[in-house]
N, C-alpha and C. Protein backbone atom coordinates (compact mmCIF):
# COMPACT_ATOMS: atom_id res chain seq x y z
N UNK A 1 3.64 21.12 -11.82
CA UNK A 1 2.97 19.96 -11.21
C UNK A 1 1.49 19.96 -11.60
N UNK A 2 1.10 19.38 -12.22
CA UNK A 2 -0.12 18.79 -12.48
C UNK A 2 -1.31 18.73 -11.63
N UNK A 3 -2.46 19.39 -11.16
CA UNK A 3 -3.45 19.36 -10.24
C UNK A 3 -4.28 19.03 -10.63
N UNK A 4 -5.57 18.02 -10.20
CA UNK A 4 -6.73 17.89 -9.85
C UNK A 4 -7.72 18.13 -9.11
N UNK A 5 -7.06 19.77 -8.39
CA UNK A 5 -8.24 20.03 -7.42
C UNK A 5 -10.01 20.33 -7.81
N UNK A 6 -9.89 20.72 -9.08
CA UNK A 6 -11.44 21.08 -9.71
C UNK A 6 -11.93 19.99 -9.62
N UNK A 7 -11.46 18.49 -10.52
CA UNK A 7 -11.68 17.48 -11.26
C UNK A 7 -12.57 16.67 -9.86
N UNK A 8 -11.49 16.43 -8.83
CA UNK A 8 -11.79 15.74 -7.87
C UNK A 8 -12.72 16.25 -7.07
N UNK A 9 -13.35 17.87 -7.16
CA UNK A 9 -14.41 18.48 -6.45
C UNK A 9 -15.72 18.18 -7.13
N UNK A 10 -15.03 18.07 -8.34
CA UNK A 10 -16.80 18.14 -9.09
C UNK A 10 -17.12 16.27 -9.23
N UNK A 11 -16.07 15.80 -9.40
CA UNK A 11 -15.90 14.16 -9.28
C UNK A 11 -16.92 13.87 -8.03
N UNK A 12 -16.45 13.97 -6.78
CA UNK A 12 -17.43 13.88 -5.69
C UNK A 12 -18.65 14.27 -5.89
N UNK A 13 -18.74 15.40 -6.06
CA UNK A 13 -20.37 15.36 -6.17
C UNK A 13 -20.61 14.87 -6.76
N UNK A 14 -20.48 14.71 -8.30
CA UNK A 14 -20.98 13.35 -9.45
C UNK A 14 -21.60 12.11 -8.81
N UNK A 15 -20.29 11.64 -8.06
CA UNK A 15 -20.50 10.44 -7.31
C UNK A 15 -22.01 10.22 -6.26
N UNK A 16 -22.31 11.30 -6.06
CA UNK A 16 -23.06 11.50 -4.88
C UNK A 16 -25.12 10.95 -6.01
N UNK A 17 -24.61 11.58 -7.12
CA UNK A 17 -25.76 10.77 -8.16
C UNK A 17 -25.80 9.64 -9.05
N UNK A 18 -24.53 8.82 -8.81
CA UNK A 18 -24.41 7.85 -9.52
C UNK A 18 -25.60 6.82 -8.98
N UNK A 19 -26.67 6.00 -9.98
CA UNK A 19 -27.60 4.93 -10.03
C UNK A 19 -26.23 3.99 -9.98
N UNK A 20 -27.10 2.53 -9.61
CA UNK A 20 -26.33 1.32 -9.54
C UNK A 20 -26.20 0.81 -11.55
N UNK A 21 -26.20 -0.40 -11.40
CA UNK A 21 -26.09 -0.41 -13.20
C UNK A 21 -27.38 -1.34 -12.93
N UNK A 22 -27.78 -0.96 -13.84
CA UNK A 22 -29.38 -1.91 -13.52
C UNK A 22 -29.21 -3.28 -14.59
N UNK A 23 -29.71 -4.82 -14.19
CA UNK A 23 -29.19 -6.04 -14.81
C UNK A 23 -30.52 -6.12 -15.63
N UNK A 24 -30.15 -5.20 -16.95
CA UNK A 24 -31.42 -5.45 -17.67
C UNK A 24 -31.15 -6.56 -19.00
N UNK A 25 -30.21 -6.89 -19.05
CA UNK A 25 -30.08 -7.61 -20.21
C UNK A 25 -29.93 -9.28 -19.62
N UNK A 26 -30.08 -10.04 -20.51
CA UNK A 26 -30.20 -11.13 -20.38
C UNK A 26 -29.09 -12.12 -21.10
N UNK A 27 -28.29 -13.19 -20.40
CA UNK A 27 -27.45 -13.95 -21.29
C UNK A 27 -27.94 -14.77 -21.70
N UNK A 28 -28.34 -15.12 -23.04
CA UNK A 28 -28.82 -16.12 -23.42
C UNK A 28 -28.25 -17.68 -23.12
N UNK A 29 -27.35 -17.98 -23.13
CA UNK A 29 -26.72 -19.20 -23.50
C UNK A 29 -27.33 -19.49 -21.35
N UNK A 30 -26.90 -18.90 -20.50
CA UNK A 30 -27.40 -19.50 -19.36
C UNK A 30 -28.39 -18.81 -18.31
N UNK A 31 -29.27 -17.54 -19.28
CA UNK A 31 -30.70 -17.41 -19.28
C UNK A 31 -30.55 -16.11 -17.89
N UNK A 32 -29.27 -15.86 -17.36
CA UNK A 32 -28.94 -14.80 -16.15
C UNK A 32 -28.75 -13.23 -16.52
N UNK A 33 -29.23 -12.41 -15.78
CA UNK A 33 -29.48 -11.14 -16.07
C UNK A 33 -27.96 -10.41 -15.72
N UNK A 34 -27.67 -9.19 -16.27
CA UNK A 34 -26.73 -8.51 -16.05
C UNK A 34 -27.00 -7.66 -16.83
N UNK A 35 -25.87 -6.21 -15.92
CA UNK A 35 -25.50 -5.05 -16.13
C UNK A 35 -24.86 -5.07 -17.85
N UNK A 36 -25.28 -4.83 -18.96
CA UNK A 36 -24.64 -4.39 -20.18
C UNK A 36 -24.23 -3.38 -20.08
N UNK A 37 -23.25 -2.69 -21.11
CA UNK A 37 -22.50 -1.65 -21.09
C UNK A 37 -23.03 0.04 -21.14
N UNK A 38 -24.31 -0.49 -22.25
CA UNK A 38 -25.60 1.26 -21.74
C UNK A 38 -25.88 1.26 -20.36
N UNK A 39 -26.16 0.10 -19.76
CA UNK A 39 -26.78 0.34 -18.16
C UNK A 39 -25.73 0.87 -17.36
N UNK A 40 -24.34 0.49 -17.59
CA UNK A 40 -22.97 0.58 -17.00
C UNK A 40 -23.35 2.43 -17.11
N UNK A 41 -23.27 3.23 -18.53
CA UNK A 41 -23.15 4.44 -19.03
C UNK A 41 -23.96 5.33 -18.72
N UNK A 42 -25.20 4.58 -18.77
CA UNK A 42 -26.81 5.13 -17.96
C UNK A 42 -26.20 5.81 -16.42
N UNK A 43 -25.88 4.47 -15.70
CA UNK A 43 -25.82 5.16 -14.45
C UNK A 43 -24.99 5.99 -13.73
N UNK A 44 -23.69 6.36 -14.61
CA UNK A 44 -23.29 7.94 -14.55
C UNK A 44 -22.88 8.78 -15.06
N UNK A 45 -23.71 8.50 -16.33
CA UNK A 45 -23.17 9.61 -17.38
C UNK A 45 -23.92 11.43 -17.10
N UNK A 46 -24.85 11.19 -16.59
CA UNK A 46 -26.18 12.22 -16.52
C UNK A 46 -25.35 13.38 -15.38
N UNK A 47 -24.70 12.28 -14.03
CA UNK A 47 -24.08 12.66 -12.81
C UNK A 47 -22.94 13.54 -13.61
N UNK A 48 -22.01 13.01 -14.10
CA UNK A 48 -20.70 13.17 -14.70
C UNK A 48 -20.87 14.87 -15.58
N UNK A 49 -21.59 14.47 -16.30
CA UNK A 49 -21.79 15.31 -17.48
C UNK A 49 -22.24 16.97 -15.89
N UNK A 50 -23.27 16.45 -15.66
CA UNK A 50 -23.82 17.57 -15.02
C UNK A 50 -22.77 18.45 -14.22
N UNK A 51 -21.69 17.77 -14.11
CA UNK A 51 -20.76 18.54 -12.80
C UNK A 51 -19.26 18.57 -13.89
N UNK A 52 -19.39 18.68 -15.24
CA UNK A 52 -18.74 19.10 -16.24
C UNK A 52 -17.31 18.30 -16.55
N UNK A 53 -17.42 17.02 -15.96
CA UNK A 53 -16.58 15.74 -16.52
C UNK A 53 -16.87 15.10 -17.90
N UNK A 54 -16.39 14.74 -18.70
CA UNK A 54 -16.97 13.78 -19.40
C UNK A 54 -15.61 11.96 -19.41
N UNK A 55 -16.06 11.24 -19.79
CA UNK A 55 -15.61 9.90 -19.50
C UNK A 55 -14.95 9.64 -20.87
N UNK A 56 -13.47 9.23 -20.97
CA UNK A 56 -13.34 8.55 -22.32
C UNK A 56 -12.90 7.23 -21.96
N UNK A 57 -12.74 6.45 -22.69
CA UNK A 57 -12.27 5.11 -22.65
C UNK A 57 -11.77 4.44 -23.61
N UNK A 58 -10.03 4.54 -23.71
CA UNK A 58 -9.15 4.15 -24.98
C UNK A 58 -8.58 2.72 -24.77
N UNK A 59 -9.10 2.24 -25.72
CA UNK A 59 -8.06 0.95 -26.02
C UNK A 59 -6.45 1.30 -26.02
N UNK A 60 -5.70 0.47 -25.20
CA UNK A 60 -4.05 0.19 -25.47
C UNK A 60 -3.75 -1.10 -26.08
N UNK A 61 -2.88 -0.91 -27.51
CA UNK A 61 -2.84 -2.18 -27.86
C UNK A 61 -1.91 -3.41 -26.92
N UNK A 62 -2.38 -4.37 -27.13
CA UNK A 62 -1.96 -5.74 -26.28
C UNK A 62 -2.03 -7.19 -27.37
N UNK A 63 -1.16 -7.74 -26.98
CA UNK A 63 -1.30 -9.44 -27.80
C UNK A 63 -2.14 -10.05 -27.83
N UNK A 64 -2.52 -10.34 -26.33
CA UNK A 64 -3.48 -11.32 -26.33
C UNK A 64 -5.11 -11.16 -25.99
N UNK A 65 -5.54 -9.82 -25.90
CA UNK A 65 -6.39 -9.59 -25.24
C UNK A 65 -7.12 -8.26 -25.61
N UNK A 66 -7.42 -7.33 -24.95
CA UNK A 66 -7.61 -5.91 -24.94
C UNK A 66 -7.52 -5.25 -23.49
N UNK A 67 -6.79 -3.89 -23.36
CA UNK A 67 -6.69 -3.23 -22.39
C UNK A 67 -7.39 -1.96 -22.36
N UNK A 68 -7.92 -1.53 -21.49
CA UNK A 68 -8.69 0.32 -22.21
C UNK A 68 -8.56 0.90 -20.44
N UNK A 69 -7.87 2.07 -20.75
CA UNK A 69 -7.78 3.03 -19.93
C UNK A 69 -8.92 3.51 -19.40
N UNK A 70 -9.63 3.64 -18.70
CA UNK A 70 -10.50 5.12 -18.27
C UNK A 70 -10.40 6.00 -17.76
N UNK A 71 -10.64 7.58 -18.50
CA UNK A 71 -10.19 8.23 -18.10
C UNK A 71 -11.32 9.82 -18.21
N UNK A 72 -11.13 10.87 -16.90
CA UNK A 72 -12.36 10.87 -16.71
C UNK A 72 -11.52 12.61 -17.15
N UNK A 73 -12.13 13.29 -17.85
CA UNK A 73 -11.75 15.13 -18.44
C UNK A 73 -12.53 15.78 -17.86
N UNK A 74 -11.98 16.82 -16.89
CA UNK A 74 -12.99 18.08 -16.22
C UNK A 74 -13.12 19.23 -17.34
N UNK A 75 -14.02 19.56 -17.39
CA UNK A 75 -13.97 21.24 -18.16
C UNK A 75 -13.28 21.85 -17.94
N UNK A 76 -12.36 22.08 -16.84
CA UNK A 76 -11.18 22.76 -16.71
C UNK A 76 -10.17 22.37 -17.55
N UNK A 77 -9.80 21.51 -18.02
CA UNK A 77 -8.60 20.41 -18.91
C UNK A 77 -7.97 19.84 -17.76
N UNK A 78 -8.38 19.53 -16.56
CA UNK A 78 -7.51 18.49 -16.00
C UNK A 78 -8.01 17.13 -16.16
N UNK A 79 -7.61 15.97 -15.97
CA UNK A 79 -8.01 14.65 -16.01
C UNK A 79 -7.76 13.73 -14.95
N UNK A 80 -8.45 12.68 -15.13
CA UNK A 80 -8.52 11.81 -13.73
C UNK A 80 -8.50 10.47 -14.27
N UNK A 81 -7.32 10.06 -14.43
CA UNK A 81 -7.09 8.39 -14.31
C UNK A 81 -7.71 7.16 -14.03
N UNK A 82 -8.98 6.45 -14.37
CA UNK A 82 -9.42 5.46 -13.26
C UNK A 82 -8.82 3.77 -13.51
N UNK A 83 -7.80 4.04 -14.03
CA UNK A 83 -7.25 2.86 -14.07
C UNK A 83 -7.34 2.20 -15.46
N UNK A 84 -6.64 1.19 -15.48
CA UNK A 84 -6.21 0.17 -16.65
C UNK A 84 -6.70 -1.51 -16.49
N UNK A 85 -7.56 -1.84 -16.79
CA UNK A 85 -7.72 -2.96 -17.05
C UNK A 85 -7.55 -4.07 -18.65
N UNK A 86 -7.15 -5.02 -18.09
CA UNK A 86 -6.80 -6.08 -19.21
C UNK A 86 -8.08 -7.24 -18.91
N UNK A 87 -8.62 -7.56 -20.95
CA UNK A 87 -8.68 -8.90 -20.41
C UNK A 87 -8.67 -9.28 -21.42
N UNK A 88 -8.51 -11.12 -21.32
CA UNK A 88 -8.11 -11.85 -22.39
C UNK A 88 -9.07 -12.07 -23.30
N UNK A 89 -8.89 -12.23 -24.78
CA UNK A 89 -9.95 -12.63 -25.45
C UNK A 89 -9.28 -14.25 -25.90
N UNK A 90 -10.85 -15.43 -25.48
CA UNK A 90 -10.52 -16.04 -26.03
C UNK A 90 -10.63 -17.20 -27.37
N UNK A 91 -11.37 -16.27 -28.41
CA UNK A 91 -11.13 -15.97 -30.05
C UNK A 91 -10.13 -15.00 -30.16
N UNK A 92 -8.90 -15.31 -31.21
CA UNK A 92 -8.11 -14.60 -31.89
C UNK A 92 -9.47 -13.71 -33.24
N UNK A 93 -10.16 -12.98 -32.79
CA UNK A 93 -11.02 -12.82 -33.89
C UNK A 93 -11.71 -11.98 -33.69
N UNK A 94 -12.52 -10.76 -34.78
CA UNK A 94 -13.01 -9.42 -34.23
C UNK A 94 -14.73 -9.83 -32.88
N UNK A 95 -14.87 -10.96 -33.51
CA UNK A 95 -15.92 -11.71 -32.52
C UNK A 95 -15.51 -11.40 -31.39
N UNK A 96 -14.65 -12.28 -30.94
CA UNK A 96 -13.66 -12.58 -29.89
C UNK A 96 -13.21 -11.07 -28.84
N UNK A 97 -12.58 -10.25 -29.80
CA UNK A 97 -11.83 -9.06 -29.35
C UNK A 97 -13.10 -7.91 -29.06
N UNK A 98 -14.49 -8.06 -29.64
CA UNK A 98 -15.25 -7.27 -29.96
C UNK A 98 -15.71 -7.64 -28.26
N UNK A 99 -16.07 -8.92 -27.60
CA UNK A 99 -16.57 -9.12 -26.70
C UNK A 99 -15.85 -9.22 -25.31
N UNK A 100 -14.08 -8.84 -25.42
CA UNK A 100 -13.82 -8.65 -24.59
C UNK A 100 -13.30 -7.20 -24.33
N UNK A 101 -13.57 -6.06 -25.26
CA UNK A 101 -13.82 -4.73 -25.63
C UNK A 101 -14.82 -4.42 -24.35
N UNK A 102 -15.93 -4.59 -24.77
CA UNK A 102 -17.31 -4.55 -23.73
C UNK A 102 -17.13 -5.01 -22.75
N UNK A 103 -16.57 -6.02 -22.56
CA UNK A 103 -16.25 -6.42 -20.99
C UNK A 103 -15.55 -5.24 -20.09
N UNK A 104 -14.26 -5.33 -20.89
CA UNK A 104 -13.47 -4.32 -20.35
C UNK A 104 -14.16 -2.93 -20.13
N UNK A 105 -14.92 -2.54 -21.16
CA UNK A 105 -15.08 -0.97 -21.03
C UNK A 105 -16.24 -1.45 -19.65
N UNK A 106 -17.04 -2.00 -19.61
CA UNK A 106 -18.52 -1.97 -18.73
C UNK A 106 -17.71 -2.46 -17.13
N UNK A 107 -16.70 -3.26 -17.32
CA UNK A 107 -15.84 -3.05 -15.61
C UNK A 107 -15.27 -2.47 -15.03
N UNK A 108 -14.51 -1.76 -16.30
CA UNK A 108 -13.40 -0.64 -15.99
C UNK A 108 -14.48 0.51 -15.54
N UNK A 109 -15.22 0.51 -15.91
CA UNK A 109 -16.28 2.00 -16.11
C UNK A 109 -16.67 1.85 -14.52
N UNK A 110 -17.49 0.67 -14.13
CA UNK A 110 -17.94 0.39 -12.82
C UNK A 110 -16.98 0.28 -11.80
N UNK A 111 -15.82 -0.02 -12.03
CA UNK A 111 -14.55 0.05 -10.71
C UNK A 111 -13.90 1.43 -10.44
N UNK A 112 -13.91 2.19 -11.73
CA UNK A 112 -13.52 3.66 -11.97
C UNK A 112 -14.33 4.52 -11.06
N UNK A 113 -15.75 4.37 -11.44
CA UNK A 113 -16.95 5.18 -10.75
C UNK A 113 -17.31 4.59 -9.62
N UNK A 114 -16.89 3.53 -9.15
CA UNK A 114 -17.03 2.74 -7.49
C UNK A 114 -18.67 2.74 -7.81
N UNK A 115 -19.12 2.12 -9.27
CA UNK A 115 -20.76 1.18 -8.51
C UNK A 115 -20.60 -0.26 -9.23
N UNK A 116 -21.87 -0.88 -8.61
CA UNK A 116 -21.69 -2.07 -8.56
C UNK A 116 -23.17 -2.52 -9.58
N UNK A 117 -23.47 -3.58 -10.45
CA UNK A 117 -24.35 -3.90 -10.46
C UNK A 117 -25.71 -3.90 -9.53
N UNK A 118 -27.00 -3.46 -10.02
CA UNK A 118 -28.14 -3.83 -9.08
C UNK A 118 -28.48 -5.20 -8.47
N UNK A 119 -28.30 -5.22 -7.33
CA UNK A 119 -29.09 -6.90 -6.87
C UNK A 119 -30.19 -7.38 -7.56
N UNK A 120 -30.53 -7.93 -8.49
CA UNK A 120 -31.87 -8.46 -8.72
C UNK A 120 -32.29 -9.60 -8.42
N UNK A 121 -32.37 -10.25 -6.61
CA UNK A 121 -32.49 -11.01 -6.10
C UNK A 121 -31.79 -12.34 -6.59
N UNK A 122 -30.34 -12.01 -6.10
CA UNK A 122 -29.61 -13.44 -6.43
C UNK A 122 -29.52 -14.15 -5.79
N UNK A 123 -30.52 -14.90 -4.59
CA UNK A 123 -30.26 -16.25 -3.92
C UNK A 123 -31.33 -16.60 -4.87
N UNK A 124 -32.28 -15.99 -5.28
CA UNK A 124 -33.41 -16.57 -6.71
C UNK A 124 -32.53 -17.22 -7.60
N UNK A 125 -31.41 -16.33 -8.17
CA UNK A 125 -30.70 -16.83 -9.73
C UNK A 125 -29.88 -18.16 -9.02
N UNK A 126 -29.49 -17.94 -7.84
CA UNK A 126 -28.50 -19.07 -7.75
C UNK A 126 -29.69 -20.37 -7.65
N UNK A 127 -30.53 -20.57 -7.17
CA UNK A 127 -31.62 -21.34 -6.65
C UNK A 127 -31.97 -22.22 -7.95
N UNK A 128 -32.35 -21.04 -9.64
CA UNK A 128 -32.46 -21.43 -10.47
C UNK A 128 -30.81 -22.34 -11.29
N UNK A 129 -30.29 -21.65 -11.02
CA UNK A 129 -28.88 -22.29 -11.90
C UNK A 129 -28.74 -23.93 -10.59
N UNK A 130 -28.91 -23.76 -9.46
CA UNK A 130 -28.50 -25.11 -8.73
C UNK A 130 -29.48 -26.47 -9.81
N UNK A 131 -30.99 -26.01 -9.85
CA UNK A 131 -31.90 -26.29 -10.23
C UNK A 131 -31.36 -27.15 -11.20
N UNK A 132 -31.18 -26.02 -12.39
CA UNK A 132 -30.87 -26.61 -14.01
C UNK A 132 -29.80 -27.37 -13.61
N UNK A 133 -28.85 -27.37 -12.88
CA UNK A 133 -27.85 -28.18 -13.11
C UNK A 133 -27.79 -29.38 -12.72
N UNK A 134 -28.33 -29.85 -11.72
CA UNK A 134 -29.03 -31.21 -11.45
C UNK A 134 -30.03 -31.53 -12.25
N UNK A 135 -30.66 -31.11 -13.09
CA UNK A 135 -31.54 -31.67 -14.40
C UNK A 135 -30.59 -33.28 -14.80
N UNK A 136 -31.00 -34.06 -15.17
CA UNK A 136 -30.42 -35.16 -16.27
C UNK A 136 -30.14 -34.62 -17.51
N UNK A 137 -29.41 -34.60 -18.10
CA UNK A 137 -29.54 -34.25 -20.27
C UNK A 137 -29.03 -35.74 -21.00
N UNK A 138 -30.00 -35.78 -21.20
CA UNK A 138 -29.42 -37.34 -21.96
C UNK A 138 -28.39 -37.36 -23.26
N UNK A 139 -28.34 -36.34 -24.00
CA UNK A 139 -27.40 -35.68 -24.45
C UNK A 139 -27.03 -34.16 -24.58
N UNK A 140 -25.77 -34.23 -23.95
CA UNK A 140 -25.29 -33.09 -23.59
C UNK A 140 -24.20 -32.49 -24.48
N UNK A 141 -24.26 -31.07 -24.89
CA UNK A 141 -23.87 -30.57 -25.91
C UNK A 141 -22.51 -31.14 -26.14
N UNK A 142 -21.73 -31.47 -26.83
CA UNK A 142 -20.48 -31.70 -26.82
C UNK A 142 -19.24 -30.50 -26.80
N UNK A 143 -19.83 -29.10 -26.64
CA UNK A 143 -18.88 -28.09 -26.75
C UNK A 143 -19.83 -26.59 -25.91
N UNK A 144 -19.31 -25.85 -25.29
CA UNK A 144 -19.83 -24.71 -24.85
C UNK A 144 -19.45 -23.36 -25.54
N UNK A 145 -20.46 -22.60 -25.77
CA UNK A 145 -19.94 -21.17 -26.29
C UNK A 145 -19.03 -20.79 -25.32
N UNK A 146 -17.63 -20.53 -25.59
CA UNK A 146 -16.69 -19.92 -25.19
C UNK A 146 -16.90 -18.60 -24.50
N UNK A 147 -17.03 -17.80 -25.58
CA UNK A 147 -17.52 -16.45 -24.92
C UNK A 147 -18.71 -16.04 -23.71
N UNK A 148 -19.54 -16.96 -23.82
CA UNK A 148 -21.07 -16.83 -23.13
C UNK A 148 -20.24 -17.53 -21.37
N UNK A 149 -19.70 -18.84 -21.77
CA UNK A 149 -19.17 -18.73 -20.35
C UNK A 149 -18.19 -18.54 -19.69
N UNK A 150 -17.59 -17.54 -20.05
CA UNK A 150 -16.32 -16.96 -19.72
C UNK A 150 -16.89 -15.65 -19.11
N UNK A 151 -18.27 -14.64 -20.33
CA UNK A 151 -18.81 -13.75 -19.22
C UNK A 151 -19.43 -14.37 -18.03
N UNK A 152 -20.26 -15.67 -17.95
CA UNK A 152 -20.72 -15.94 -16.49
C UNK A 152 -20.37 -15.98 -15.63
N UNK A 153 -18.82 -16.74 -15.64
CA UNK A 153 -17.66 -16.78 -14.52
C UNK A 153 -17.49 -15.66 -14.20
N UNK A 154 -16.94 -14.60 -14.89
CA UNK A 154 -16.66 -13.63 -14.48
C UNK A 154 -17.82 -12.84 -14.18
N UNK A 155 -19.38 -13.02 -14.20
CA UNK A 155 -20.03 -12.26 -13.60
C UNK A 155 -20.34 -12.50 -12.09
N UNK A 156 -20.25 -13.70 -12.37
CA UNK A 156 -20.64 -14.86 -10.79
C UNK A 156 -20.45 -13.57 -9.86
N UNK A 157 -21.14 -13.52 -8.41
CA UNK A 157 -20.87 -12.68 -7.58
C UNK A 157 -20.76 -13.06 -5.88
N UNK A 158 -21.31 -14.74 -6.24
CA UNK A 158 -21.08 -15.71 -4.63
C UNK A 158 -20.17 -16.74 -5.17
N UNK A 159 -19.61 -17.50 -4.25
CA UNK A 159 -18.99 -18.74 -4.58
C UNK A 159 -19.93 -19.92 -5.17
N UNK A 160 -21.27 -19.32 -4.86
CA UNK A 160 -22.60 -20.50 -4.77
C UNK A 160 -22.74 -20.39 -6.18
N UNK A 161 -23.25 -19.00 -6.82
CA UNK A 161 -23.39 -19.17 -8.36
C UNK A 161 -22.16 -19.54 -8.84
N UNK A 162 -20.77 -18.69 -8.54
CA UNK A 162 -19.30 -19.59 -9.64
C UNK A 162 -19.98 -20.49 -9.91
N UNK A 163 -20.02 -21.66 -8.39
CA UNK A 163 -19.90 -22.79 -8.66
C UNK A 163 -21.14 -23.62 -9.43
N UNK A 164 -21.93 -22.94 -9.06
CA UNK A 164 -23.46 -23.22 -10.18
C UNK A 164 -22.83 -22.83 -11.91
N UNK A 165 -22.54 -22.45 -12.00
CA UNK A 165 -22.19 -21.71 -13.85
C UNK A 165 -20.57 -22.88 -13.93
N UNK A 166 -19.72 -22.72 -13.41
CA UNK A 166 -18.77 -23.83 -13.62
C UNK A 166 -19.33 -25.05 -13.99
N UNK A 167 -20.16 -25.89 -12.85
CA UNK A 167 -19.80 -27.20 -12.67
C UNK A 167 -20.14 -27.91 -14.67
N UNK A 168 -21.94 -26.99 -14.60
CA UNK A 168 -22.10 -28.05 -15.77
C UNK A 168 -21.65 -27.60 -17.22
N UNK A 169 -21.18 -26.24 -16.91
CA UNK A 169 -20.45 -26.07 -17.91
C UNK A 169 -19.04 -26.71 -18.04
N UNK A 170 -18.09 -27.21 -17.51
CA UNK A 170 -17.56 -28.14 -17.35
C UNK A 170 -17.50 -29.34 -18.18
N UNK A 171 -18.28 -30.09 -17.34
CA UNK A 171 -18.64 -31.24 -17.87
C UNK A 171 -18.81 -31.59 -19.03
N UNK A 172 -19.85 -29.93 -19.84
CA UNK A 172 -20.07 -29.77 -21.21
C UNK A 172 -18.93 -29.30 -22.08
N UNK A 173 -17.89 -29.32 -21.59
CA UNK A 173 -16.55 -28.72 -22.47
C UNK A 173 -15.86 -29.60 -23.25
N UNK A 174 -15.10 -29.48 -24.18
CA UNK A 174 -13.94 -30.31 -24.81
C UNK A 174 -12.63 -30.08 -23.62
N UNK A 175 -11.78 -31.34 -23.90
CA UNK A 175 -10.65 -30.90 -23.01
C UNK A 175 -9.77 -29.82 -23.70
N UNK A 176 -9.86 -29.46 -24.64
CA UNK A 176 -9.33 -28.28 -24.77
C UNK A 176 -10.02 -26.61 -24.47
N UNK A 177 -11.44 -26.65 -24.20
CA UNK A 177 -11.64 -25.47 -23.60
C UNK A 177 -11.95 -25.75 -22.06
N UNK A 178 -11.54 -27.07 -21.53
CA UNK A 178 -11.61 -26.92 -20.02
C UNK A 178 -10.77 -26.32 -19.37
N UNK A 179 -9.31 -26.30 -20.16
CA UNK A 179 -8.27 -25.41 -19.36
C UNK A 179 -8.46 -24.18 -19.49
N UNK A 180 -9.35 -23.51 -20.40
CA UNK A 180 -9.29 -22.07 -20.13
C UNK A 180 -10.48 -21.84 -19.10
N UNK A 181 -11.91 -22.61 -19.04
CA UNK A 181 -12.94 -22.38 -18.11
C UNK A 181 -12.13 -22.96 -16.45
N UNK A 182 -11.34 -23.19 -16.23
CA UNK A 182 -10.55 -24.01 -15.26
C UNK A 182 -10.19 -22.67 -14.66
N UNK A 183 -9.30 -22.15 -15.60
CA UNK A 183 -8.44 -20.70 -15.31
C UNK A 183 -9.61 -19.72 -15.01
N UNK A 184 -10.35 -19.36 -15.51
CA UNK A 184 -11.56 -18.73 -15.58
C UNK A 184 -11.97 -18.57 -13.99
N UNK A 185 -12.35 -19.91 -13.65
CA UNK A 185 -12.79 -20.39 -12.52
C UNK A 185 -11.75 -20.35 -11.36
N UNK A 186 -10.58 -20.27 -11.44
CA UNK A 186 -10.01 -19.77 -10.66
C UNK A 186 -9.78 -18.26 -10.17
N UNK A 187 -9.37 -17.87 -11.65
CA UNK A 187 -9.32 -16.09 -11.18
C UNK A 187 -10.43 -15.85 -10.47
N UNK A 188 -11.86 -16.16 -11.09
CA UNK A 188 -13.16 -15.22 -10.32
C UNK A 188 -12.89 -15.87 -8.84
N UNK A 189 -12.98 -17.46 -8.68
CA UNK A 189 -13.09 -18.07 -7.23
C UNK A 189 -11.90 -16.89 -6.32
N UNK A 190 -10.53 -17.29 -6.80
CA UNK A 190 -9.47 -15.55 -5.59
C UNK A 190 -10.06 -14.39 -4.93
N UNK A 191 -10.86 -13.91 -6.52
CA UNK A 191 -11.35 -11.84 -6.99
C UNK A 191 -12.47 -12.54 -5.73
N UNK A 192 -13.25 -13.33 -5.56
CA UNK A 192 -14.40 -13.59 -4.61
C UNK A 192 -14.21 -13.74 -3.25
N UNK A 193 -13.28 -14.39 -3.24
CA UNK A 193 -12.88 -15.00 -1.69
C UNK A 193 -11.97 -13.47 -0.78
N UNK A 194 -11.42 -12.79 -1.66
CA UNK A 194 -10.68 -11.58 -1.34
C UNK A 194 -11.73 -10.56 -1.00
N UNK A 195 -12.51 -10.85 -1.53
CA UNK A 195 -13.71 -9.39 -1.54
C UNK A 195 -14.26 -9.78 -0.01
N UNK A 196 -14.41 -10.84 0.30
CA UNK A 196 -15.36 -11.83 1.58
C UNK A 196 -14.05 -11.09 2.43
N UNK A 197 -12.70 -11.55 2.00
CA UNK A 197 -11.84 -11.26 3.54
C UNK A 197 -11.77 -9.88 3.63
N UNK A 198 -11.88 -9.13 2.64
CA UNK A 198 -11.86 -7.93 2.98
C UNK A 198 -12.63 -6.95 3.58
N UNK A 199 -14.13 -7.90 3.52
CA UNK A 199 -15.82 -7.34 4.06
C UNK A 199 -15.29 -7.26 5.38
């Protein structure tokens, strides 16, 4: 039988120095800060390492998307599972697959290690996105980067921003990428409303 009693002793303490992920990077396309995948690694690799874990994180191949394990190795040789996440890419293309790679590894990493992005005062960001979106555009792009708002949705963290990053991206879509920002907008709106019933 297989044990983790070391893994899970030195795991805890790790935990006990994990930093939050600090939102140092910036999305260009709708100007909002977030946790990138060094900040994700920053904040517990130092913990991890010190109490003689180290972190891998393997891709499993999939059709439509990318999946990556995380999985956490004690110096003893036992290991610790933190789960499997999927997500869709939507470019068939190393673009495409390259950016939902990073997604995956920088969520899986943060749900594995139980932290969360740093607050960097988001009734500010939502305040600004309500802002821009009631602007007028007398012409408005005829197409949205795919990728850019597919991470926003899924970064959204109130119902107030979703719905700030949806609406005018929306509007700005072809009807053929509204059904995937639609879907988009649903999964995060559930993952949100579940987190609230569960508070």
């Amino acid at each position: 039988m297989e044990t983790t009693k070391s893994i899970a002793a030195a795991f805890v303490k790790a935990q006990k120095d994990f930093s939050p992920a600090l939102k140092s990077s910036t999305n260009p396309h709708f100007k909002s800060k977030y946790a990138d995948l060094a900040a994700c690694v920053e904040a517990v690799i130092d913990a991890l390492n010190s109490n003689g874990i180290a972190v891998i994180q393997r891709p499993v191949l999939c059709d439509n998307g990318v999946t990556v394990e995380t999985v956490f190795v004690h110096e003893s040789g036992e290991t610790l599972s933190g789960g499997v996440l999927h997500v869709p890419s939507q470019k068939q293309d190393a673009q495409g697959y390259g950016s939902a790679l990073t997604y995956c590894r920088r969520y899986g990493l943060m749900a594995a290690c139980g932290i969360a992005p740093e607050d960097d005062d988001g009734n500010a960001a939502v305040a600004a996105q309500k802002a821009a979106a009631q602007k007028p555009q007398a012409k408005p792009a005829p197409a949205v980067n795919m990728d850019d708002a597919l991470v926003a949705l899924r970064e959204s963290e109130t119902l107030e921003s979703l719905q700030a990053v949806f609406g005018p991206t929306y509007k700005a879509a072809t009807p053929e990428q509204r059904a995937a920002l639609k879907g988009a907008y649903d999964t995060r709106k559930a993952e949100i409303e579940a987190t609230m019933e569960a508070a």
